[in-house]
Protein backbone atom coordinates (compact mmCIF):
# COMPACT_ATOMS: atom_id res chain seq x y z
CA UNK A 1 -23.72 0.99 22.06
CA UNK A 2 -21.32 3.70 22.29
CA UNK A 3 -18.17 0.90 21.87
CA UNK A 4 -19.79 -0.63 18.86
CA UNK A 5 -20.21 2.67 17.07
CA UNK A 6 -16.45 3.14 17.84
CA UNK A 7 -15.98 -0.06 16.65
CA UNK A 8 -17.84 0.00 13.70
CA UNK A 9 -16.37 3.57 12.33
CA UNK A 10 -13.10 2.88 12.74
CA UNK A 11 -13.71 -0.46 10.10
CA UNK A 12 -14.92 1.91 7.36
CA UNK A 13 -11.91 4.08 8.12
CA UNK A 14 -9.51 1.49 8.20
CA UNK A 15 -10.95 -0.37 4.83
CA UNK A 16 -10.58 -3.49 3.10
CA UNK A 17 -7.31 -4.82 1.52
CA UNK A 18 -7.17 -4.12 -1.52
CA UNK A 19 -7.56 -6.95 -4.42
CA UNK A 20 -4.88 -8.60 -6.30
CA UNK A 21 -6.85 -9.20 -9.39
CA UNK A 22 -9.46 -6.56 -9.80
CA UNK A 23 -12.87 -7.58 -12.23
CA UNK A 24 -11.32 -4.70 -14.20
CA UNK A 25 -9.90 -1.16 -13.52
CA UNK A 26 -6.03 0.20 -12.80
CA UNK A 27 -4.38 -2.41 -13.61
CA UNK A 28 -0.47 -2.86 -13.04
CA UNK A 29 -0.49 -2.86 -16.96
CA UNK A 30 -2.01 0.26 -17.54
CA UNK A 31 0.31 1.58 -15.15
CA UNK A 32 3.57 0.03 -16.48
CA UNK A 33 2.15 2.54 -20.00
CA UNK A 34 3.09 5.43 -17.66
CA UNK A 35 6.60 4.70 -16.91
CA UNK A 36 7.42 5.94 -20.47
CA UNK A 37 9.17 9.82 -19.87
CA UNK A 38 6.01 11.79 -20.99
CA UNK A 39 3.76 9.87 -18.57
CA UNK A 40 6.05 9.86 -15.94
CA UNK A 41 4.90 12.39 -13.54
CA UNK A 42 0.93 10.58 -13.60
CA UNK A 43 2.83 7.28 -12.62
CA UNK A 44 4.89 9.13 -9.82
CA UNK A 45 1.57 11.02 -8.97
CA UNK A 46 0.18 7.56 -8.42
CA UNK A 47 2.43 6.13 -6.44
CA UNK A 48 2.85 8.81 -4.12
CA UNK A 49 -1.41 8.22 -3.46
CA UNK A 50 -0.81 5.13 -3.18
CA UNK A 51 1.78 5.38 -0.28
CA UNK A 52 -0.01 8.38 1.35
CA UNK A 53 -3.29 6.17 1.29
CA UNK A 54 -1.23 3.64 3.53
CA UNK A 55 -0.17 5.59 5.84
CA UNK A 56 -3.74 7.30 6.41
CA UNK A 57 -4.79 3.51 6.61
CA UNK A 58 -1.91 2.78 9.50
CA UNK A 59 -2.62 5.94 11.63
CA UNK A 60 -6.41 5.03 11.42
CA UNK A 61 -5.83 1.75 12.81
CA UNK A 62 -4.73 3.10 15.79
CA UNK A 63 -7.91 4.14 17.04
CA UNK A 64 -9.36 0.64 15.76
CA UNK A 65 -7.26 -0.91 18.14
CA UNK A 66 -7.89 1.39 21.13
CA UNK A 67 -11.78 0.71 20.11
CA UNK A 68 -10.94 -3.09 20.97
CA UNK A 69 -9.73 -2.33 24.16
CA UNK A 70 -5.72 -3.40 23.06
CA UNK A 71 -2.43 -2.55 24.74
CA UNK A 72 -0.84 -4.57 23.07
CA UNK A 73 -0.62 -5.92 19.71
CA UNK A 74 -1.01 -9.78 18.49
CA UNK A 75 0.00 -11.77 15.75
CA UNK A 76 -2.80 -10.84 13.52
CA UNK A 77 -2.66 -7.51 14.32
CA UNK A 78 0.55 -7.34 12.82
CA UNK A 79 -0.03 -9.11 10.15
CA UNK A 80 -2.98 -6.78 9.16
CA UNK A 81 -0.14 -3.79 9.70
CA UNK A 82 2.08 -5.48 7.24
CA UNK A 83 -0.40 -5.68 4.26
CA UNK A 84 -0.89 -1.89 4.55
CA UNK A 85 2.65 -0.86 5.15
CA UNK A 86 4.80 -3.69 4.10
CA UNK A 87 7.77 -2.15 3.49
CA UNK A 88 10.97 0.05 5.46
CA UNK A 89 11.74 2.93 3.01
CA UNK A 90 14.71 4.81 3.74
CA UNK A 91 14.92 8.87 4.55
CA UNK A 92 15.83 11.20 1.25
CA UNK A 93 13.99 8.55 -0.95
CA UNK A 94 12.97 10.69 -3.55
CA UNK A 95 9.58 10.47 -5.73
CA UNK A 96 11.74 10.10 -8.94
CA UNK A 97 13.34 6.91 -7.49
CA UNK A 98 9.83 5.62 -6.27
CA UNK A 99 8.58 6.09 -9.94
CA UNK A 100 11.84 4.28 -10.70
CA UNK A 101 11.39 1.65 -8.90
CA UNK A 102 7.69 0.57 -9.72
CA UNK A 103 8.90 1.07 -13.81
CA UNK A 104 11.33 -1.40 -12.78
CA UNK A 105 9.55 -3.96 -10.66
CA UNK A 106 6.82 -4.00 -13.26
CA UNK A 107 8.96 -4.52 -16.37
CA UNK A 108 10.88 -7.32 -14.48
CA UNK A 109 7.62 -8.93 -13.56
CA UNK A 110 5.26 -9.38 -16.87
CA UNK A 111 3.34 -11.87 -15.50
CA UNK A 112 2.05 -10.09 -12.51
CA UNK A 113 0.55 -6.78 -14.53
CA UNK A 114 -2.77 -8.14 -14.50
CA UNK A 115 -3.20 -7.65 -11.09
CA UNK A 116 -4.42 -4.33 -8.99
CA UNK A 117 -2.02 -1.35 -9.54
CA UNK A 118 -2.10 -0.56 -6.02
CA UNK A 119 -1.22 -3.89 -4.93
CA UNK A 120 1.77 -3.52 -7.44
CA UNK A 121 3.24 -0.59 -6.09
CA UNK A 122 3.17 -2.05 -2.52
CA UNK A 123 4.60 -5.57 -3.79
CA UNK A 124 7.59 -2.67 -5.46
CA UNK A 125 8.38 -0.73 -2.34
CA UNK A 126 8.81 -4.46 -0.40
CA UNK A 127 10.60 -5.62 -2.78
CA UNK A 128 13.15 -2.43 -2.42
CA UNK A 129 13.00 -1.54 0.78
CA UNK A 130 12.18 -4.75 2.67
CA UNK A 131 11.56 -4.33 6.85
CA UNK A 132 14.76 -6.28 8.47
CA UNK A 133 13.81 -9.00 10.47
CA UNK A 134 13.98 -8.95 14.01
């Protein structure tokens, strides 16, 4: 009983990935209206939450795994790490530049506004800072 409970909190910490198209709500669209200079600092606000959120989302899986009794991790696993953290940002990135570079991701890619801001700004940060592969 004990190892489902384990099991079972660390799902609801670790969450569910989040929705390219959301029914409605932040959409990349309504952010791409903050990159102008006077809403600048709510975008960068926004994508700092954003990245903070997956990082509280990787060090929670951590325990998830250790609840399912792995040393090591598989395919899947992996997988599941890349859609929270999917990309390799460098050290003495600043938040300007991270503001930066969603403004510029989303003006260079109309056609994908409609989808979940979120999901935007982590489609951004892989797009500029992609892992190398090994």
């Amino acid at each position: 009983m004990k190892r489902v409970m384990a099991i079972a909190t660390c799902l609801v910490a670790v969450g569910w990935p989040i929705p390219a198209h959301p029914a409605e709500g932040f959409t990349g669209n309504k952010l791409h209206d903050l990159c102008n200079q006077t809403s600048k600092p709510l975008l960068t606000g926004f994508v700092v939450g954003v990245m903070e959120k997956a990082k509280a989302d990787m060090l929670s899986t951590v325990p998830y795994f250790r609840a399912l009794g792995k040393k090591q991790l598989s395919v899947d696993d992996m997988a599941y790490l890349g859609m929270v953290s999917n990309h390799c940002m460098r050290d003495n990135v600043t938040f300007g530049q991270l503001g930066d570079i969603v403004c510029k991701y989303l003006t260079e890619n109309p056609a994908e506004r409609d989808k979940t801001a979120a999901y935007l700004v982590m489609d951004a940060l892989h797009a500029a800072f992609p892992c190398p592969v090994k």
